[in-house]
C-alpha atoms as a PDB file:
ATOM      1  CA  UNK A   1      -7.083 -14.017   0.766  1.00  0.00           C
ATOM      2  CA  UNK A   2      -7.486 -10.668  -0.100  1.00  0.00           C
ATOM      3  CA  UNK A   3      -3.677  -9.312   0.195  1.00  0.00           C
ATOM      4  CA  UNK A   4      -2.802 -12.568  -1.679  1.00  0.00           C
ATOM      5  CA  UNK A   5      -5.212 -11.401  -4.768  1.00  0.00           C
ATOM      6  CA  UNK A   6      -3.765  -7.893  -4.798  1.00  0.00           C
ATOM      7  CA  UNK A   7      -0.665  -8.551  -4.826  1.00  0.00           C
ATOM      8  CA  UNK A   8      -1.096 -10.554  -7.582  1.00  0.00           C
ATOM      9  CA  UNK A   9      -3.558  -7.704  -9.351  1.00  0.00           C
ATOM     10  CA  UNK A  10      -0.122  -5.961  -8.640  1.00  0.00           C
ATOM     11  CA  UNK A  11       2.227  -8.531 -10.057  1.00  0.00           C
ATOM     12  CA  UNK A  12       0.054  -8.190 -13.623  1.00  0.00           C
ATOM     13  CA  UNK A  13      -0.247  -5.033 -13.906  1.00  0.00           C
ATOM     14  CA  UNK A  14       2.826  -3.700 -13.142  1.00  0.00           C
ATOM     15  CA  UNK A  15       5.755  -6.604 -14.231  1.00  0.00           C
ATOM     16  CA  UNK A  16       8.849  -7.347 -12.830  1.00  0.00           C
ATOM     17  CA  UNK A  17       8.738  -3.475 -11.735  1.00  0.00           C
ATOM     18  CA  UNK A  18       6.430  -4.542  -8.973  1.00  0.00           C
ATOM     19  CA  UNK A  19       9.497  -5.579  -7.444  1.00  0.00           C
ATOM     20  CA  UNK A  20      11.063  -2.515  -6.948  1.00  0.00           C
ATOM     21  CA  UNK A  21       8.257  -0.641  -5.600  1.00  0.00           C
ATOM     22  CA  UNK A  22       7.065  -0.548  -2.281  1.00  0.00           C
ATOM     23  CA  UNK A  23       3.625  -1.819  -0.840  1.00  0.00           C
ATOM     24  CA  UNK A  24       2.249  -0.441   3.002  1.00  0.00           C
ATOM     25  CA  UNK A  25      -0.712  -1.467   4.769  1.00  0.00           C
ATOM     26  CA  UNK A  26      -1.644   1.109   6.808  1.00  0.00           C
ATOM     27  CA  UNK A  27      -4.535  -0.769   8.062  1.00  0.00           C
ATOM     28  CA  UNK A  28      -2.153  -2.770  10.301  1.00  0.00           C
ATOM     29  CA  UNK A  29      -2.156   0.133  12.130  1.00  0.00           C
ATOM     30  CA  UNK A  30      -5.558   1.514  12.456  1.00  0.00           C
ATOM     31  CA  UNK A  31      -7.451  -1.619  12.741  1.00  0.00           C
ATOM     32  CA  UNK A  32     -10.640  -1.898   9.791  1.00  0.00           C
ATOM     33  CA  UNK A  33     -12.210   1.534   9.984  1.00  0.00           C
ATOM     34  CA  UNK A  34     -14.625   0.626   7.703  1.00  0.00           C
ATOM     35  CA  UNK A  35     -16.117   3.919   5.721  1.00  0.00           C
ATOM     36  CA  UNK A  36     -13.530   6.270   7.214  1.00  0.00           C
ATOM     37  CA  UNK A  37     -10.868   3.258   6.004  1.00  0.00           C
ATOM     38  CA  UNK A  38     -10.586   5.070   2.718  1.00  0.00           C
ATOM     39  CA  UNK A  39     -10.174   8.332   3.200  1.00  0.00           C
ATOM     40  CA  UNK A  40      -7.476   7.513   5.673  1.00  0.00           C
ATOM     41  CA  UNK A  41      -5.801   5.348   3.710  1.00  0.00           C
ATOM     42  CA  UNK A  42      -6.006   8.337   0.838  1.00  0.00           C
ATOM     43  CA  UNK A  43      -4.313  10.596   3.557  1.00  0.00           C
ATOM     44  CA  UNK A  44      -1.206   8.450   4.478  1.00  0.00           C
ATOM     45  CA  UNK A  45      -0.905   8.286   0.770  1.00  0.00           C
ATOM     46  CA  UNK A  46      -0.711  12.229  -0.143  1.00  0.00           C
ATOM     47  CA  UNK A  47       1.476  12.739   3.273  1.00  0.00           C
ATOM     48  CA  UNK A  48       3.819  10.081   2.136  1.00  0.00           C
ATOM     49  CA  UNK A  49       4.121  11.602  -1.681  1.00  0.00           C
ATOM     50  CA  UNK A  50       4.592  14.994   0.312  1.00  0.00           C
ATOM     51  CA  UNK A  51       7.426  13.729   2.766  1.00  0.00           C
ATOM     52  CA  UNK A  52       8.989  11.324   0.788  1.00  0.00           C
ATOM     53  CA  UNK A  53       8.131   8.413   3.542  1.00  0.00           C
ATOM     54  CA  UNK A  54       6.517   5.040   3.231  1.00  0.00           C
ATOM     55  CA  UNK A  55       4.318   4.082   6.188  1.00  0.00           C
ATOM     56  CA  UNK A  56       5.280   0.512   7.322  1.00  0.00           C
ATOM     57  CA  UNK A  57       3.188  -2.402   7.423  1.00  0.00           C
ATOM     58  CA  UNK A  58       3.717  -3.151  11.064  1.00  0.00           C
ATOM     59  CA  UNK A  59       2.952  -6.019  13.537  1.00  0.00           C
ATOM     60  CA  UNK A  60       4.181  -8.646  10.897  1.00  0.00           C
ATOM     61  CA  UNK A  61       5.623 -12.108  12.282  1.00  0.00           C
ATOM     62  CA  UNK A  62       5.243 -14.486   9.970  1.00  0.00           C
ATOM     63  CA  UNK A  63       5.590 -14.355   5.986  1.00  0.00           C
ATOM     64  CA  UNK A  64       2.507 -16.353   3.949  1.00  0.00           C
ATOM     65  CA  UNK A  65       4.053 -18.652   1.471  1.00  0.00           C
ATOM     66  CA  UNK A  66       1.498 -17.561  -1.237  1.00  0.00           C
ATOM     67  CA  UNK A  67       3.562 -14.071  -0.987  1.00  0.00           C
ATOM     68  CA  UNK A  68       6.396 -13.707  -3.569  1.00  0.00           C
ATOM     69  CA  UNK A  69       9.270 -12.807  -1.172  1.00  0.00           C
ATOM     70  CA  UNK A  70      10.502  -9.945  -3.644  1.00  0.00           C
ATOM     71  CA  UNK A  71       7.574  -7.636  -3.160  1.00  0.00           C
ATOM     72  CA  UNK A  72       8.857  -4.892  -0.618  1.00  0.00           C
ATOM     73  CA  UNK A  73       5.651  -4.415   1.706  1.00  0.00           C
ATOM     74  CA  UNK A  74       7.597  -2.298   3.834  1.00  0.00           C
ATOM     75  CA  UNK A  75       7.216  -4.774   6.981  1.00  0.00           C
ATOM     76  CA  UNK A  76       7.622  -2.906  10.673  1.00  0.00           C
ATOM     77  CA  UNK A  77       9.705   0.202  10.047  1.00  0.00           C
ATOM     78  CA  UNK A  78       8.900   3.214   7.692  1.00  0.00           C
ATOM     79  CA  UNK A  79      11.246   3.672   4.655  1.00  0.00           C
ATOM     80  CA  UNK A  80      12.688   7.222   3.338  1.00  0.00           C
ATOM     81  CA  UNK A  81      12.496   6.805  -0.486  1.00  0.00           C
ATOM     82  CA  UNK A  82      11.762   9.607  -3.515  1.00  0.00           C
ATOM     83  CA  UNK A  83       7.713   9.260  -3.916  1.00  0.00           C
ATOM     84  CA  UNK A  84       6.756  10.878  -6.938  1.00  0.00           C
ATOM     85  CA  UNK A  85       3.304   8.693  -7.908  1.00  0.00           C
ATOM     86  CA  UNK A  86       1.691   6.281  -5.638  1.00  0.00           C
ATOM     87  CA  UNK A  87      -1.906   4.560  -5.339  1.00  0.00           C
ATOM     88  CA  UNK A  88      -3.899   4.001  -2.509  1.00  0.00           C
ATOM     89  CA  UNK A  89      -6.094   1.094  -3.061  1.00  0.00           C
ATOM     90  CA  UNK A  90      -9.681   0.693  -0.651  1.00  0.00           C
ATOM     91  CA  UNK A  91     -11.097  -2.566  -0.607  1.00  0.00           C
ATOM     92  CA  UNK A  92     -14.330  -2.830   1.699  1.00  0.00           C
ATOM     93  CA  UNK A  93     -17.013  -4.992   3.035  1.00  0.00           C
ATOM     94  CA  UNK A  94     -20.006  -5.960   0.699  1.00  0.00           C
ATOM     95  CA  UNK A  95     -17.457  -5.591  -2.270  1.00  0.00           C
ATOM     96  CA  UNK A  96     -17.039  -1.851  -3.290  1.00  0.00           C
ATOM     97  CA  UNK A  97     -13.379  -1.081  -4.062  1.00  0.00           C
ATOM     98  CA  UNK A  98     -11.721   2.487  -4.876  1.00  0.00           C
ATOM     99  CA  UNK A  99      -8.218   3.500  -6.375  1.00  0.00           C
ATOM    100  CA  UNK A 100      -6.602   7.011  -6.038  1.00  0.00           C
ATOM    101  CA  UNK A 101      -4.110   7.650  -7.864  1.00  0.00           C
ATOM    102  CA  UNK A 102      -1.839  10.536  -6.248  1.00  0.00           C
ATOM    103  CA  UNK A 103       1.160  12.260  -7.943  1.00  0.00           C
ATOM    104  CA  UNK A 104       3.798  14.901  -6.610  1.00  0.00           C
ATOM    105  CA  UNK A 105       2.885  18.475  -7.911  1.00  0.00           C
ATOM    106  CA  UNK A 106       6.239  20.387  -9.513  1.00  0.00           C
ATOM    107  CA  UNK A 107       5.041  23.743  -9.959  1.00  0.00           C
END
């Protein structure tokens, strides 16, 4: 339910480019880490600005028909792409939520 509304939040706020962007879940690979959750999540996020890579969403078998198949969410292998901006979005239990917004520095 809650992948579902994001990608949605996604969807409105960002068009038809929401299309062309990719979208990871790195919690399909750590499991719910609850407060340390963010601050991981914020990590893969500068480290795949830095490299250039986007962490895959792994372990996915079967695609939910409330998905829009053109979102790329990066299913089971990492993809090598120019990152110059992304967001890493924290949604926890009892309802708090955080966005970081990290962008490539060009000194």
């Amino acid at each position: 339910m809650g992948d579902t509304a994001e990608l949605k939040a996604i969807a409105a706020v960002f068009g038809e480019h929401a299309f062309k962007m990719n979208i990871s879940a790195t919690k399909s690979m750590t499991g719910h880490l609850l407060g340390a959750a963010g601050a991981l999540e914020a990590m893969a996020t500068v480290l795949a600005v830095k490299n250039d890579i986007i962490p895959p969403t792994i372990n996915h078998f079967n695609d939910d028909p409330e998905v829009d198949p053109r979102f790329n969410l990066t299913f089971n292998k990492a993809q090598h792409r120019t990152v110059n901006a992304a967001i890493s979005n924290t949604f926890g239990f009892g309802g708090h939520n955080a966005a970081v917004v990290v962008k490539k520095y060009k000194g």
